[in-house]
Protein backbone atom coordinates (compact mmCIF):
# COMPACT_ATOMS: atom_id res chain seq x y z
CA UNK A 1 103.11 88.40 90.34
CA UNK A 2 103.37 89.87 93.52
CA UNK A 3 101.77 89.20 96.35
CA UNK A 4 101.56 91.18 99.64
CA UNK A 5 99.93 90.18 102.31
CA UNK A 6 96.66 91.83 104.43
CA UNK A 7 98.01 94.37 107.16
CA UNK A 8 97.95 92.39 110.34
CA UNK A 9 96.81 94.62 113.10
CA UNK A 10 98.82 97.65 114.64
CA UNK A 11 100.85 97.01 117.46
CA UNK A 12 99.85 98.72 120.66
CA UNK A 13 102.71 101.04 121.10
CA UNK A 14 104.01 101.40 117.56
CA UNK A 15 107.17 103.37 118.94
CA UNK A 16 108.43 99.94 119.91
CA UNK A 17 107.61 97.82 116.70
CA UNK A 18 108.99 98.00 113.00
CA UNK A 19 107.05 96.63 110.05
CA UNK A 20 109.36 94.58 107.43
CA UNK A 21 109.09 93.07 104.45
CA UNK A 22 110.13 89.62 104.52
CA UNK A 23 112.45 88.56 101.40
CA UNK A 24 113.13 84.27 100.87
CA UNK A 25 116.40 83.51 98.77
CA UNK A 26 117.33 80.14 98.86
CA UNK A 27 119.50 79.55 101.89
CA UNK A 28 118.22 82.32 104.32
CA UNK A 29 115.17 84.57 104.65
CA UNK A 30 115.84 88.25 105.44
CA UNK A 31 113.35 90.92 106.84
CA UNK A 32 113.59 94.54 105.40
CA UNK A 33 112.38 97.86 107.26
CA UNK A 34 109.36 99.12 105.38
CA UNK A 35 111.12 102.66 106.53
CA UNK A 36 113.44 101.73 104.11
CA UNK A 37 111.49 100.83 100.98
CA UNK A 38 109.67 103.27 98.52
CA UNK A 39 108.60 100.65 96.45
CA UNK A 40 107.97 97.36 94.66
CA UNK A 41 107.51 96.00 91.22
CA UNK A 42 108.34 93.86 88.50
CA UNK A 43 111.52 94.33 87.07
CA UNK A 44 111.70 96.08 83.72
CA UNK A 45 114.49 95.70 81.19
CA UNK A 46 117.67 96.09 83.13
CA UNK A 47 120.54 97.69 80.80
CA UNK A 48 123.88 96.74 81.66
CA UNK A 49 126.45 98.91 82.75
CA UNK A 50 129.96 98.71 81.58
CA UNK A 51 132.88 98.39 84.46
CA UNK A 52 130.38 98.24 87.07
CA UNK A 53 130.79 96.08 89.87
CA UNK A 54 129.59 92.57 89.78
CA UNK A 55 126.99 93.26 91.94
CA UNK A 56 125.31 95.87 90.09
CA UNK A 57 122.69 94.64 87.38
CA UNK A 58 122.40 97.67 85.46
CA UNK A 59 119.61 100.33 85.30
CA UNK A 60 115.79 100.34 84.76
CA UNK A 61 113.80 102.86 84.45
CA UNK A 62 110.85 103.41 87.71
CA UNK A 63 108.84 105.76 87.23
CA UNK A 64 110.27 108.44 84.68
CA UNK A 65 113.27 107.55 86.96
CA UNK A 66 116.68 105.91 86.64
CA UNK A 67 117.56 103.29 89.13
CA UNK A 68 120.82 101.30 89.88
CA UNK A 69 119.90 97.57 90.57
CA UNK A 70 121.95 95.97 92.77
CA UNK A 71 121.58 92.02 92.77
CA UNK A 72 120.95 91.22 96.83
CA UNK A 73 122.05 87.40 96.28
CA UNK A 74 124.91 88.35 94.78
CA UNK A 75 125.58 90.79 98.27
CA UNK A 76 124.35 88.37 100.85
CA UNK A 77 126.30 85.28 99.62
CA UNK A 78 122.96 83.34 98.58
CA UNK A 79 121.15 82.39 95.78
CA UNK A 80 117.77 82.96 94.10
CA UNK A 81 114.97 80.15 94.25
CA UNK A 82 112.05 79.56 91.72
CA UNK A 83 109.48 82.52 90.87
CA UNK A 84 109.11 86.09 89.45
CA UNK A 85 111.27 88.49 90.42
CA UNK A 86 111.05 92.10 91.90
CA UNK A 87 112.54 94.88 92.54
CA UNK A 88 112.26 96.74 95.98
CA UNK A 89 113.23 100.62 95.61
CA UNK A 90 114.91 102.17 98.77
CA UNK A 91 113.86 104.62 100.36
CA UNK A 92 115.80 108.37 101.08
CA UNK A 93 118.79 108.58 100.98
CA UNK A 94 119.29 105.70 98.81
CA UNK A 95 116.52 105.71 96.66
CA UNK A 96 118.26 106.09 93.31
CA UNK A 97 118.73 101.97 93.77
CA UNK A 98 116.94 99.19 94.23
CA UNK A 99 117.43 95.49 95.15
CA UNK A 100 116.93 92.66 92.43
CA UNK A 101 114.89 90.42 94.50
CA UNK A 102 114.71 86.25 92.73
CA UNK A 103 112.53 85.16 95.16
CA UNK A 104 109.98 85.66 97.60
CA UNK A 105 108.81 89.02 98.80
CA UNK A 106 105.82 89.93 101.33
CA UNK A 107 105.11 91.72 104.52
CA UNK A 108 105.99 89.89 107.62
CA UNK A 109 102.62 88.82 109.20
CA UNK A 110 103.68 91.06 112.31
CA UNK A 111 105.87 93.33 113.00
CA UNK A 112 109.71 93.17 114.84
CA UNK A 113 110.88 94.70 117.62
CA UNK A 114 111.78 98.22 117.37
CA UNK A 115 115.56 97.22 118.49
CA UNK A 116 115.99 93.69 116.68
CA UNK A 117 119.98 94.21 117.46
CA UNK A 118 119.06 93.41 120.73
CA UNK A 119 118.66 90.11 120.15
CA UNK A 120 121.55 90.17 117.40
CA UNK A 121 122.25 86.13 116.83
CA UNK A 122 125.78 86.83 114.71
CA UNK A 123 126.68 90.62 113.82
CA UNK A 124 130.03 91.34 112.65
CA UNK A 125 130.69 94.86 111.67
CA UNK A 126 131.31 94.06 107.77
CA UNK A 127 127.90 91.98 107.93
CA UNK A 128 125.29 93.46 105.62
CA UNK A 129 122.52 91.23 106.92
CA UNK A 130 123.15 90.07 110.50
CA UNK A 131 121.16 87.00 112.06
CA UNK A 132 118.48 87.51 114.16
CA UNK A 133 115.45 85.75 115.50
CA UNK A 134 111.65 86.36 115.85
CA UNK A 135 108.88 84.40 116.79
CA UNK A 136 110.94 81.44 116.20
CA UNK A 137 112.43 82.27 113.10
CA UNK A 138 116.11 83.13 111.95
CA UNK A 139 115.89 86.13 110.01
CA UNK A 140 118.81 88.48 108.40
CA UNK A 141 117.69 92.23 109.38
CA UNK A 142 119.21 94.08 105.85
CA UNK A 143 120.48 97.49 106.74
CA UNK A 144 120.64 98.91 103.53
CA UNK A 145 123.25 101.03 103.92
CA UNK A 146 126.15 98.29 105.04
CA UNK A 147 124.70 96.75 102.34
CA UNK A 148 125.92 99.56 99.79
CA UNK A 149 129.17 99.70 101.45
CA UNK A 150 129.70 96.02 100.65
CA UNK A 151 129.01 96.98 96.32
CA UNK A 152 131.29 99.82 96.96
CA UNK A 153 134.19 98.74 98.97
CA UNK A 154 134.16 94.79 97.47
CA UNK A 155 134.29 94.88 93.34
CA UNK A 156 134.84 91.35 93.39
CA UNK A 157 131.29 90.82 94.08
């Protein structure tokens, strides 16, 4: 099952704050812009597809939709941990995929910094998921699209 969590209250000047969904794997946790999700839900039959990269589940069907599902362990060098899994659709322009989530998935009790680059722990150009920290934490921000890059230009993954 899925569980979100209660909107926390808006920020006072919400031109300088994002709202994210946070996402646990095993070794890291990673935050996700809500601009760039159109959806969760439980993963339906995923149908393999022949010669696609590793990285790339199959399809499923979201709404009267098909979707590519792209497995974000697989992308971000980690692994799954214990629970139901989701899906998280992206939002335009890439919202003909979603990420195959094994983990933990809810909204971040409040929200980041607008510019969470700024405070950028490790970022290397190729990096789909570069470190960052909030209120404490070590967080990878996702940008979704280095992220597709990485199942395009690597078909080793």
């Amino acid at each position: 099952m899925l569980l979100l969590e209660p909107d926390p209250p808006q920020s006072a000047n919400p031109a300088q704050s994002q709202r994210v969904l946070l996402l646990e794997l095993k070794r890291e946790r990673y935050a996700l812009s809500l601009d760039a999700v159109a959806g969760l839900g439980e993963p339906g039959p995923i149908r393999k597809v022949h010669g696609a990269p590793r990285a790339v589940l199959g399809l499923v069907e979201w709404r009267g939709r098909l979707l590519t599902v792209v497995d974000l362990p697989r992308l971000v060098d980690d692994e799954g941990c214990p629970g139901a899994p989701c899906i998280v659709r992206l939002g335009t322009p890439l919202d003909n995929l979603a990420l195959y989530v094994p983990g933990s998935v809810k909204l971040a009790p409040a929200p980041l910094p607008a510019k969470p680059f700024a405070r950028t722990l490790a970022a290397a150009p190729h990096d789909p998921a570069p470190l960052l920290e909030h209120a404490g934490q070590r967080l990878r921000l996702i940008d979704p699209a280095r992220l597709m890059l990485r199942v395009h230009s690597a078909a080793e993954l």
